[in-house]
PDB file of N, CA and C in Angstrom:
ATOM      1  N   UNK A   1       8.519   6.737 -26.345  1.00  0.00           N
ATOM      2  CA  UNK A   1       9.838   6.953 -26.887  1.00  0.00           C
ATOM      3  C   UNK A   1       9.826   6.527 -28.351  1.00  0.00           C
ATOM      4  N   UNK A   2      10.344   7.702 -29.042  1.00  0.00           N
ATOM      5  CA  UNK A   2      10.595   6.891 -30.914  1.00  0.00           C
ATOM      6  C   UNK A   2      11.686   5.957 -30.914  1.00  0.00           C
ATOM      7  N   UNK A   3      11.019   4.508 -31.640  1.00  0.00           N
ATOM      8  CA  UNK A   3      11.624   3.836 -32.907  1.00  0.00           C
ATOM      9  C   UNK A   3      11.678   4.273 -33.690  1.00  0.00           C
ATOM     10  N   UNK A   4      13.273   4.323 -34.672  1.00  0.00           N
ATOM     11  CA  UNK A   4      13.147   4.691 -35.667  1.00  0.00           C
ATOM     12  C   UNK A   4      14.202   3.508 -36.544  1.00  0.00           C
ATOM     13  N   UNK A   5      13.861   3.589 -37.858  1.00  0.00           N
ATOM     14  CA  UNK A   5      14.486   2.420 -38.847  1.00  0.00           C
ATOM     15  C   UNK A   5      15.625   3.347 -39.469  1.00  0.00           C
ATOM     16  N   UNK A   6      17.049   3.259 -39.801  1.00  0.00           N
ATOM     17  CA  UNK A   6      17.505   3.879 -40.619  1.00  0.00           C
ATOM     18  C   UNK A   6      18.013   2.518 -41.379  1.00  0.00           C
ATOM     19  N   UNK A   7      18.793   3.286 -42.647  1.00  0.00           N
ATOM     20  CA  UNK A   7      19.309   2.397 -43.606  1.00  0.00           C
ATOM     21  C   UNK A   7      21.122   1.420 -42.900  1.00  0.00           C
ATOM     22  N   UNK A   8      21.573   2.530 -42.163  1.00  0.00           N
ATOM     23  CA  UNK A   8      22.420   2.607 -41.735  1.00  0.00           C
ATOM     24  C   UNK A   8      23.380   3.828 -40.467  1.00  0.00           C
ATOM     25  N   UNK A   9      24.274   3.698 -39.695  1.00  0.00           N
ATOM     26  CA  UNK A   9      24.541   5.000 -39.007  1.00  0.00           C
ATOM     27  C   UNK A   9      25.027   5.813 -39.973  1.00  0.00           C
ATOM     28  N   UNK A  10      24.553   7.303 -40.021  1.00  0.00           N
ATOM     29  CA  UNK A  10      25.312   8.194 -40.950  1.00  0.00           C
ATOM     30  C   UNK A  10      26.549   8.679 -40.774  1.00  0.00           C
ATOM     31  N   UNK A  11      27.018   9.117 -41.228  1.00  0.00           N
ATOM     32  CA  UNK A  11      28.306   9.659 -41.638  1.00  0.00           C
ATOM     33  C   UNK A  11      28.675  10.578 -40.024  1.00  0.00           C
ATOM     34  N   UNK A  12      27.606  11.466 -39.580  1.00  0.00           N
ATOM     35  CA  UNK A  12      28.066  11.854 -38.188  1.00  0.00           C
ATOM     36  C   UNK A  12      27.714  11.215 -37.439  1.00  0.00           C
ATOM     37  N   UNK A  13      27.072  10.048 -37.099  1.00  0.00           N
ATOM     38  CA  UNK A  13      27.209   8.905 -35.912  1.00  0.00           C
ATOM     39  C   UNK A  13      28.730   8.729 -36.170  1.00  0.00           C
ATOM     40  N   UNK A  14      29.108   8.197 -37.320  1.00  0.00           N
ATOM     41  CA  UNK A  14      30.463   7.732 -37.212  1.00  0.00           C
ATOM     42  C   UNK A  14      31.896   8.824 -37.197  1.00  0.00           C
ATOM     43  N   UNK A  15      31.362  10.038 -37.195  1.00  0.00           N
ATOM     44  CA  UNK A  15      32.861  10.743 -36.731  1.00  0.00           C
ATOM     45  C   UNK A  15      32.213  10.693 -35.216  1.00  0.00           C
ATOM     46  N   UNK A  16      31.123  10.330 -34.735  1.00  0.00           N
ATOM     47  CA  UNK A  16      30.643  10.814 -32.838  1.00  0.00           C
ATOM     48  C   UNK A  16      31.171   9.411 -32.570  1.00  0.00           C
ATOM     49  N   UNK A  17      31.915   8.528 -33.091  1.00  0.00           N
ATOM     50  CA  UNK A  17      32.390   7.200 -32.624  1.00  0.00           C
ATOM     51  C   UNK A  17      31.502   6.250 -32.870  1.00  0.00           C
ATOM     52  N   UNK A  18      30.560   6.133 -33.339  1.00  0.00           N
ATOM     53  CA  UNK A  18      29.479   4.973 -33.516  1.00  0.00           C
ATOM     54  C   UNK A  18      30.124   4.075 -34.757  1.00  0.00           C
ATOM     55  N   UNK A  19      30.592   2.678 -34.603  1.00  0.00           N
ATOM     56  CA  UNK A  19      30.655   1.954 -35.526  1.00  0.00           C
ATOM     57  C   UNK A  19      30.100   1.793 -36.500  1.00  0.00           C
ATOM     58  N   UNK A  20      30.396   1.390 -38.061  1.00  0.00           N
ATOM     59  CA  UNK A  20      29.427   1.775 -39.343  1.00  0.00           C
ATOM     60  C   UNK A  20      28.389   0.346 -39.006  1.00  0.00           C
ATOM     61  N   UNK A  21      28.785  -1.160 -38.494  1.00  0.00           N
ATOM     62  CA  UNK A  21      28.515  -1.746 -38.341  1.00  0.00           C
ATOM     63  C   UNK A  21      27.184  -1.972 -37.233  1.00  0.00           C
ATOM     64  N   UNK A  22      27.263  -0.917 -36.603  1.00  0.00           N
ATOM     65  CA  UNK A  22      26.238  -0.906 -35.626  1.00  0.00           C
ATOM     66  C   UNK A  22      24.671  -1.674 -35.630  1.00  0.00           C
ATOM     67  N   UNK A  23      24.626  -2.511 -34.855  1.00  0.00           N
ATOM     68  CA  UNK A  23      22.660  -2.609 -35.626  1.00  0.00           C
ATOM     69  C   UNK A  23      22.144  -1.794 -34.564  1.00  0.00           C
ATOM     70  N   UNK A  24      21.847  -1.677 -33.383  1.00  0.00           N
ATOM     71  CA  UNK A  24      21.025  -0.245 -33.010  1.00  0.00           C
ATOM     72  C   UNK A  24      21.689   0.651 -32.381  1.00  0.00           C
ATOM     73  N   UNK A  25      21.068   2.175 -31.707  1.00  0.00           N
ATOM     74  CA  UNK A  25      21.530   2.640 -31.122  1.00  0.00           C
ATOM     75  C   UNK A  25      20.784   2.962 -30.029  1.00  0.00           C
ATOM     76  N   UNK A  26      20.684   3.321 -28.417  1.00  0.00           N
ATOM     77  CA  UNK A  26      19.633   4.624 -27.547  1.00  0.00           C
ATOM     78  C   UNK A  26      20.498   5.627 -27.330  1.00  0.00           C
ATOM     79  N   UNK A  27      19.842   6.288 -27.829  1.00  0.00           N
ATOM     80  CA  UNK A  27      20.406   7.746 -27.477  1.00  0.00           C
ATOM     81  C   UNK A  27      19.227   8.804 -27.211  1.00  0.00           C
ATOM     82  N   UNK A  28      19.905   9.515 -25.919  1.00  0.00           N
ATOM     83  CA  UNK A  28      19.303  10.003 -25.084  1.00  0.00           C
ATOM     84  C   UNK A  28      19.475   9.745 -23.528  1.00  0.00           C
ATOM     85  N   UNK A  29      18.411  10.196 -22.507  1.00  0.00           N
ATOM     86  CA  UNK A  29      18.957   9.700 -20.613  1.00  0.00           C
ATOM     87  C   UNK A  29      17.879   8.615 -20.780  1.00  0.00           C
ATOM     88  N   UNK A  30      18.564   7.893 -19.675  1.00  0.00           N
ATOM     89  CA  UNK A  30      17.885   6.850 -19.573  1.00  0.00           C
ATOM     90  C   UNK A  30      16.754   7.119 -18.403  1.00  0.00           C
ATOM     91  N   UNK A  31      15.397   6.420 -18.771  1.00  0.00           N
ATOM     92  CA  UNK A  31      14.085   6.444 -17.697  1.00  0.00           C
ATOM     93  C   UNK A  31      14.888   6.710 -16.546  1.00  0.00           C
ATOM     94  N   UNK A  32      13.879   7.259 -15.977  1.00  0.00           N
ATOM     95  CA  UNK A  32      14.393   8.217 -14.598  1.00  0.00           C
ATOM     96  C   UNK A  32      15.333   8.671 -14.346  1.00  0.00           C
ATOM     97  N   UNK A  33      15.700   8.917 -15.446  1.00  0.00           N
ATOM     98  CA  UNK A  33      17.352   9.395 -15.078  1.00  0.00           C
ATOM     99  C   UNK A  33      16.759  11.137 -14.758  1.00  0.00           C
ATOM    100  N   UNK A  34      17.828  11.613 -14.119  1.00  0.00           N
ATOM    101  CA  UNK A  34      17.293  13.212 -13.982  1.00  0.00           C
ATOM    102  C   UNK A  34      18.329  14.085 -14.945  1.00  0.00           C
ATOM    103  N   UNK A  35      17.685  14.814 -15.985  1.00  0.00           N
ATOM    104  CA  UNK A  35      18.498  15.497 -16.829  1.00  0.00           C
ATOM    105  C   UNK A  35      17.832  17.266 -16.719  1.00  0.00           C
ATOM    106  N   UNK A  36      18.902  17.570 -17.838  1.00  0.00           N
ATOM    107  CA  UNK A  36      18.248  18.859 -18.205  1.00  0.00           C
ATOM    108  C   UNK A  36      17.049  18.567 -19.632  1.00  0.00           C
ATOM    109  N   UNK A  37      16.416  19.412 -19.480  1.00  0.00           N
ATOM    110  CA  UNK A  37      15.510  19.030 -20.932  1.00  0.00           C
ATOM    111  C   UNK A  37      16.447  19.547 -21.902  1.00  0.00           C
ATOM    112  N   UNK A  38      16.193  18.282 -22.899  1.00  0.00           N
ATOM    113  CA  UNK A  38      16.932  17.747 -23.992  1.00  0.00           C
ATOM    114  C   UNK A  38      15.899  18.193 -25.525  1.00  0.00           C
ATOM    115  N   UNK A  39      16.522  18.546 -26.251  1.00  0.00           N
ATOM    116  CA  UNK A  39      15.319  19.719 -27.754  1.00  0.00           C
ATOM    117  C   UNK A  39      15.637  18.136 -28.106  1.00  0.00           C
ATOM    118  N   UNK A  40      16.253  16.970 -28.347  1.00  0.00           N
ATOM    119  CA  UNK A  40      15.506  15.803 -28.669  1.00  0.00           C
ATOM    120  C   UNK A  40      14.918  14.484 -27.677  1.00  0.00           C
ATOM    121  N   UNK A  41      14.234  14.158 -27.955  1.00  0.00           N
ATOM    122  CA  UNK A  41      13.966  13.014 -26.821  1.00  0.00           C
ATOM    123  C   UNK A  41      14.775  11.934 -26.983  1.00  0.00           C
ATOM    124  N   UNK A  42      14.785  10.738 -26.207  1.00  0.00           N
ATOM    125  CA  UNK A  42      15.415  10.099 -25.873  1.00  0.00           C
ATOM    126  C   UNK A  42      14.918   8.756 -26.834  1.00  0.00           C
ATOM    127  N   UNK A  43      15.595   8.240 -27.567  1.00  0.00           N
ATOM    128  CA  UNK A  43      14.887   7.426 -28.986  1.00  0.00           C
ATOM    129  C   UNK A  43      15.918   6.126 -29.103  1.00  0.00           C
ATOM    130  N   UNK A  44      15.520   5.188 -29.596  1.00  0.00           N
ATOM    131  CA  UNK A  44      16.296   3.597 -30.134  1.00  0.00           C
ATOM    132  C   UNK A  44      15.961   4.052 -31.915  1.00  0.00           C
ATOM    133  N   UNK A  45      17.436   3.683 -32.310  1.00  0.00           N
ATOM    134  CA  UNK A  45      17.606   3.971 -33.573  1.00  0.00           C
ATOM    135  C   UNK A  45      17.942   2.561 -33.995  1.00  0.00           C
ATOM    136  N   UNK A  46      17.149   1.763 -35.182  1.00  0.00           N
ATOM    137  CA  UNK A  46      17.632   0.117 -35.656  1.00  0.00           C
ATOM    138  C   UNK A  46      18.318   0.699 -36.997  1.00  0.00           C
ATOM    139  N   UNK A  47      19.000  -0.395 -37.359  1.00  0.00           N
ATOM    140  CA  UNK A  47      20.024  -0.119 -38.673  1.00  0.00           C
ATOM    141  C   UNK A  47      19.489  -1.131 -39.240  1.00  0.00           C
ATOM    142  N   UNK A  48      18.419  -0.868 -40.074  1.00  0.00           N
ATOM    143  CA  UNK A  48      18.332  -2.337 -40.855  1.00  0.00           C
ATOM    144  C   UNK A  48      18.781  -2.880 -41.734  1.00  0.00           C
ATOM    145  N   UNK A  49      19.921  -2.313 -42.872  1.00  0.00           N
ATOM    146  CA  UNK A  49      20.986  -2.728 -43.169  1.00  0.00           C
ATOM    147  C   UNK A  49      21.997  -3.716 -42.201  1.00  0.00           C
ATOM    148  N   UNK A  50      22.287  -3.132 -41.766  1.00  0.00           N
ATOM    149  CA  UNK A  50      23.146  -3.361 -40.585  1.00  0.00           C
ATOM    150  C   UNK A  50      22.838  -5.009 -40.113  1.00  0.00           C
ATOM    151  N   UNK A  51      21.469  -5.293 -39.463  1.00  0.00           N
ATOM    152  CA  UNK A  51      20.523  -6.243 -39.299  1.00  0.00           C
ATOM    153  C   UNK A  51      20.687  -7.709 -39.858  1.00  0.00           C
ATOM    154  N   UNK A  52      19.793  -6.794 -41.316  1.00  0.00           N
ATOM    155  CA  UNK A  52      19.817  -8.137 -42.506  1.00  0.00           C
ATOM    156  C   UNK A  52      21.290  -8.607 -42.627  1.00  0.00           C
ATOM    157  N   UNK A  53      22.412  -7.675 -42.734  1.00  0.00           N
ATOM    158  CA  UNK A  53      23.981  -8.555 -43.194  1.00  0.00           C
ATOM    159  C   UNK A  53      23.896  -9.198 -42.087  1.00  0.00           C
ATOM    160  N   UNK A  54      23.837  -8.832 -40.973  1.00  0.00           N
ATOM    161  CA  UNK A  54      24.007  -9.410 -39.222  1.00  0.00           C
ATOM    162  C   UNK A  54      23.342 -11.182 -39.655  1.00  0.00           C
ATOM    163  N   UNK A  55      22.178 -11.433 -40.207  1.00  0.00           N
ATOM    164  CA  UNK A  55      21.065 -11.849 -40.090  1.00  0.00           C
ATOM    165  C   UNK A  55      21.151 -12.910 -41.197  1.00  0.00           C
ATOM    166  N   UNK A  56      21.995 -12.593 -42.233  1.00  0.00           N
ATOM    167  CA  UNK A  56      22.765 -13.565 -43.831  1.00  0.00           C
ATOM    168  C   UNK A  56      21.758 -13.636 -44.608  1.00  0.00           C
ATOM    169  N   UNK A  57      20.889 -12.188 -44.374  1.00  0.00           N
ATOM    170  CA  UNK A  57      19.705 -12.035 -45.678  1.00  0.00           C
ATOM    171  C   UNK A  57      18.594 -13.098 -45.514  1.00  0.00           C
ATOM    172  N   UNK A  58      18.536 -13.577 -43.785  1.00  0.00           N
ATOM    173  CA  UNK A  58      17.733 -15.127 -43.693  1.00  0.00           C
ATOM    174  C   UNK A  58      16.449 -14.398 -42.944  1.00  0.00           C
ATOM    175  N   UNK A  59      14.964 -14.527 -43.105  1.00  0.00           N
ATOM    176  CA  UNK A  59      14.329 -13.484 -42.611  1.00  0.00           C
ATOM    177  C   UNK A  59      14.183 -13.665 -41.287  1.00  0.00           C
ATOM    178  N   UNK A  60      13.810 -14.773 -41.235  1.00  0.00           N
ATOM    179  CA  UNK A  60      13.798 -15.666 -40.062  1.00  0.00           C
ATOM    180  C   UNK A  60      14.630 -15.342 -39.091  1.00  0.00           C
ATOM    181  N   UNK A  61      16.004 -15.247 -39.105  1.00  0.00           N
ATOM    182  CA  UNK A  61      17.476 -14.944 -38.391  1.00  0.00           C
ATOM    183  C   UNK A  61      17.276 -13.497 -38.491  1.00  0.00           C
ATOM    184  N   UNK A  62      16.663 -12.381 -39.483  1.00  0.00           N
ATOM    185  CA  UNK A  62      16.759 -11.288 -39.657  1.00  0.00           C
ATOM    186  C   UNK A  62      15.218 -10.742 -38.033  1.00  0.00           C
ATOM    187  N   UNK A  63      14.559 -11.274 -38.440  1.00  0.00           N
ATOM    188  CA  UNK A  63      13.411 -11.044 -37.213  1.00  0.00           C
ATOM    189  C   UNK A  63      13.517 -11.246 -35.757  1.00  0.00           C
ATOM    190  N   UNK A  64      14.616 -12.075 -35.800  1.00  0.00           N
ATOM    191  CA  UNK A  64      15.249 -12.201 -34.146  1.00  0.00           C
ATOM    192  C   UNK A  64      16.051 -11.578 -34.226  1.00  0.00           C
ATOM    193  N   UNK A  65      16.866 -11.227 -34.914  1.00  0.00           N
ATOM    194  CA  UNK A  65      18.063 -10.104 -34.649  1.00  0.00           C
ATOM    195  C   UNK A  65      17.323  -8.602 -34.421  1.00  0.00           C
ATOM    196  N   UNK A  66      16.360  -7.811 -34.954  1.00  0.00           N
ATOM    197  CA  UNK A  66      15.571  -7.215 -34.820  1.00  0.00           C
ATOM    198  C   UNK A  66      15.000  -7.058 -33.250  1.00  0.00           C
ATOM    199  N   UNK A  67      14.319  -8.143 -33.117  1.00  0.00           N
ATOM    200  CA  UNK A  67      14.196  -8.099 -31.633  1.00  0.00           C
ATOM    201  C   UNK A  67      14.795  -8.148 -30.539  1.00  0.00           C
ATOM    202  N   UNK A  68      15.884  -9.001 -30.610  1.00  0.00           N
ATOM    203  CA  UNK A  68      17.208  -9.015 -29.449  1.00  0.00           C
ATOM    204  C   UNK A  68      17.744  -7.517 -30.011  1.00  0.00           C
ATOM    205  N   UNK A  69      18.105  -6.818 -30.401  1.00  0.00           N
ATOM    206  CA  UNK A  69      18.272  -5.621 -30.869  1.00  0.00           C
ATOM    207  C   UNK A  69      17.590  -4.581 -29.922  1.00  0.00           C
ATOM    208  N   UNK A  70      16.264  -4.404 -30.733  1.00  0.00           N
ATOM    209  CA  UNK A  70      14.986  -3.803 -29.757  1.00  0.00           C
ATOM    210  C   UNK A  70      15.466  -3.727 -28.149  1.00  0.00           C
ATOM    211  N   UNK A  71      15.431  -5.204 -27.759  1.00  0.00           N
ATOM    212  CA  UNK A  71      15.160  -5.631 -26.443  1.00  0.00           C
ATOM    213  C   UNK A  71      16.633  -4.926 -25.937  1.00  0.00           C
ATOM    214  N   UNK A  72      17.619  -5.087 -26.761  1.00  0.00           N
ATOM    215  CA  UNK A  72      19.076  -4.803 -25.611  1.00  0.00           C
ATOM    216  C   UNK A  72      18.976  -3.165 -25.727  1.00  0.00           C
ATOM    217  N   UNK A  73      18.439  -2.539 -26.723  1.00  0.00           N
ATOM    218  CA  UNK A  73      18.357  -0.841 -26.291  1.00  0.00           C
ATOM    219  C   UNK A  73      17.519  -0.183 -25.753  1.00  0.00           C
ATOM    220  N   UNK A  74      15.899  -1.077 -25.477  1.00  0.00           N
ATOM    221  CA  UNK A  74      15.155  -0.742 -24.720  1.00  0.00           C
ATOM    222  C   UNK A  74      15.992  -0.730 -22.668  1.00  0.00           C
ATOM    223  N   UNK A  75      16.353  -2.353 -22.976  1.00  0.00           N
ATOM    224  CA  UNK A  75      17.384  -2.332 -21.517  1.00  0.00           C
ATOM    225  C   UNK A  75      18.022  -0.671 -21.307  1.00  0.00           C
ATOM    226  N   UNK A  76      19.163  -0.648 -22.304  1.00  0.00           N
ATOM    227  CA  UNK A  76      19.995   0.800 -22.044  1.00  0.00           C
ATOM    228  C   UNK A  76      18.984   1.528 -21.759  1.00  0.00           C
ATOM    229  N   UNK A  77      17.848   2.251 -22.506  1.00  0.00           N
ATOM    230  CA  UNK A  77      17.120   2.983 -21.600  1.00  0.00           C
ATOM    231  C   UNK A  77      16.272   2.548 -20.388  1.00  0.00           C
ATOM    232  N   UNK A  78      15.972   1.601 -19.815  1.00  0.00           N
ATOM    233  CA  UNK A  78      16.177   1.164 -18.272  1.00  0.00           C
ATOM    234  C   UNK A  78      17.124   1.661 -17.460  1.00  0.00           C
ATOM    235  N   UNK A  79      18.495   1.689 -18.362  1.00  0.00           N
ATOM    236  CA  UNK A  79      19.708   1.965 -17.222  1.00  0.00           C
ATOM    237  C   UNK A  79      20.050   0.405 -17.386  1.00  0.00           C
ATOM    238  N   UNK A  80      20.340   0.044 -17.874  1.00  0.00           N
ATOM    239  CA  UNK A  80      21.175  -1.557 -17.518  1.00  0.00           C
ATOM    240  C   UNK A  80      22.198  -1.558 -18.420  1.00  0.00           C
ATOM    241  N   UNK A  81      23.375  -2.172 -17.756  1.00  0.00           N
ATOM    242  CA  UNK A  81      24.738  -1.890 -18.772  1.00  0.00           C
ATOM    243  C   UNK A  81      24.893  -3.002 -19.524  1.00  0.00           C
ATOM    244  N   UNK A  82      25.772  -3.449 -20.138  1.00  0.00           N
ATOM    245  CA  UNK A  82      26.234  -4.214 -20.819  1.00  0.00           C
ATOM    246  C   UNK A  82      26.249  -5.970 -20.020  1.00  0.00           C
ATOM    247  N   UNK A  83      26.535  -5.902 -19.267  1.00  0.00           N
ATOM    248  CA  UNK A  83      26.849  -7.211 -18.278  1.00  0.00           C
ATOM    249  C   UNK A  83      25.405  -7.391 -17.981  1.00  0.00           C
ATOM    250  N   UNK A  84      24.294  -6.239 -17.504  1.00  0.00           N
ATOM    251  CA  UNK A  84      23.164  -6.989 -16.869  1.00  0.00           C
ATOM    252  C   UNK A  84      21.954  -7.095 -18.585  1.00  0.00           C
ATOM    253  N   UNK A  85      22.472  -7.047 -19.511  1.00  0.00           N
ATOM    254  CA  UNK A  85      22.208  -7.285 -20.746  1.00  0.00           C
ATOM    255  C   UNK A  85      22.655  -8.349 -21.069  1.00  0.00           C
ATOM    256  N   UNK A  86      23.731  -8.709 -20.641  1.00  0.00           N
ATOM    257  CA  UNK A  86      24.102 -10.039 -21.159  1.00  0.00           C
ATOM    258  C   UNK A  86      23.751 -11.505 -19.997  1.00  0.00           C
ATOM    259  N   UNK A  87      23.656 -10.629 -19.192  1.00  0.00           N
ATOM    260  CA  UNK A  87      22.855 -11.812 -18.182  1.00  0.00           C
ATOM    261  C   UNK A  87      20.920 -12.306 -18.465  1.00  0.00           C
ATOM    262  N   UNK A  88      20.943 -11.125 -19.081  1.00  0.00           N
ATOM    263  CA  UNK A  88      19.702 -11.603 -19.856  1.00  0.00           C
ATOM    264  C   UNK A  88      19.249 -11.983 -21.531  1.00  0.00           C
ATOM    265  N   UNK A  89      20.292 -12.296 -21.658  1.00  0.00           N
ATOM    266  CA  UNK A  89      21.083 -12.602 -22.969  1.00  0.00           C
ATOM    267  C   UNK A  89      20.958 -12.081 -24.465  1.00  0.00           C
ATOM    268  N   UNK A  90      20.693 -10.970 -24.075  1.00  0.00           N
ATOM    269  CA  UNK A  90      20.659  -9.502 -25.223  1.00  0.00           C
ATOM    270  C   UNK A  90      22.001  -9.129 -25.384  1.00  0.00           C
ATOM    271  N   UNK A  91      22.599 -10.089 -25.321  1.00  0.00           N
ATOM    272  CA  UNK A  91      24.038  -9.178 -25.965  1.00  0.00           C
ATOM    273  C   UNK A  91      24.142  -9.375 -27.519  1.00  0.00           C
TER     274      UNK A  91
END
């Protein structure tokens, strides 16, 4: 599945409802999910803008935010919602 880095969500994430603030996104079905084939695959998008402000420009704080990031949209594509994300404390 692609990682990808953007600067920020663009302009049509945010009329599709995506907060400007966002630090990542998955978009796409989640593993095993049964779909129709999709002309894009199923990908985690990081905002690294987004990140570093998250992060107070500290690299240190910026490299764990990064990864708890990673880790809570890799979950979504598992299939795990919000609650069993935060029980593993990727919220």
């Amino acid at each position: 599945m692609p990682i990808t880095c953007e600067r920020c969500p663009t302009a049509a994430l945010i009329a599709d409802g995506i907060e400007a603030d966002t630090l990542g996104l998955f978009v796409g079905a989640a593993y095993g999910e049964a779909v129709v084939p999709s002309p894009i695959p199923s990908q985690i998008i990081l905002f690294l803008d987004n990140l570093w402000d998250q992060s107070e420009a500290d690299e240190l704080d910026f490299r764990r935010e990064v990864r708890t990031t990673l880790l809570h949209e890799l979950g979504h594509y598992l299939g795990w919602d919000e609650d069993d994300l935060t029980e593993r404390g990727l919220d």
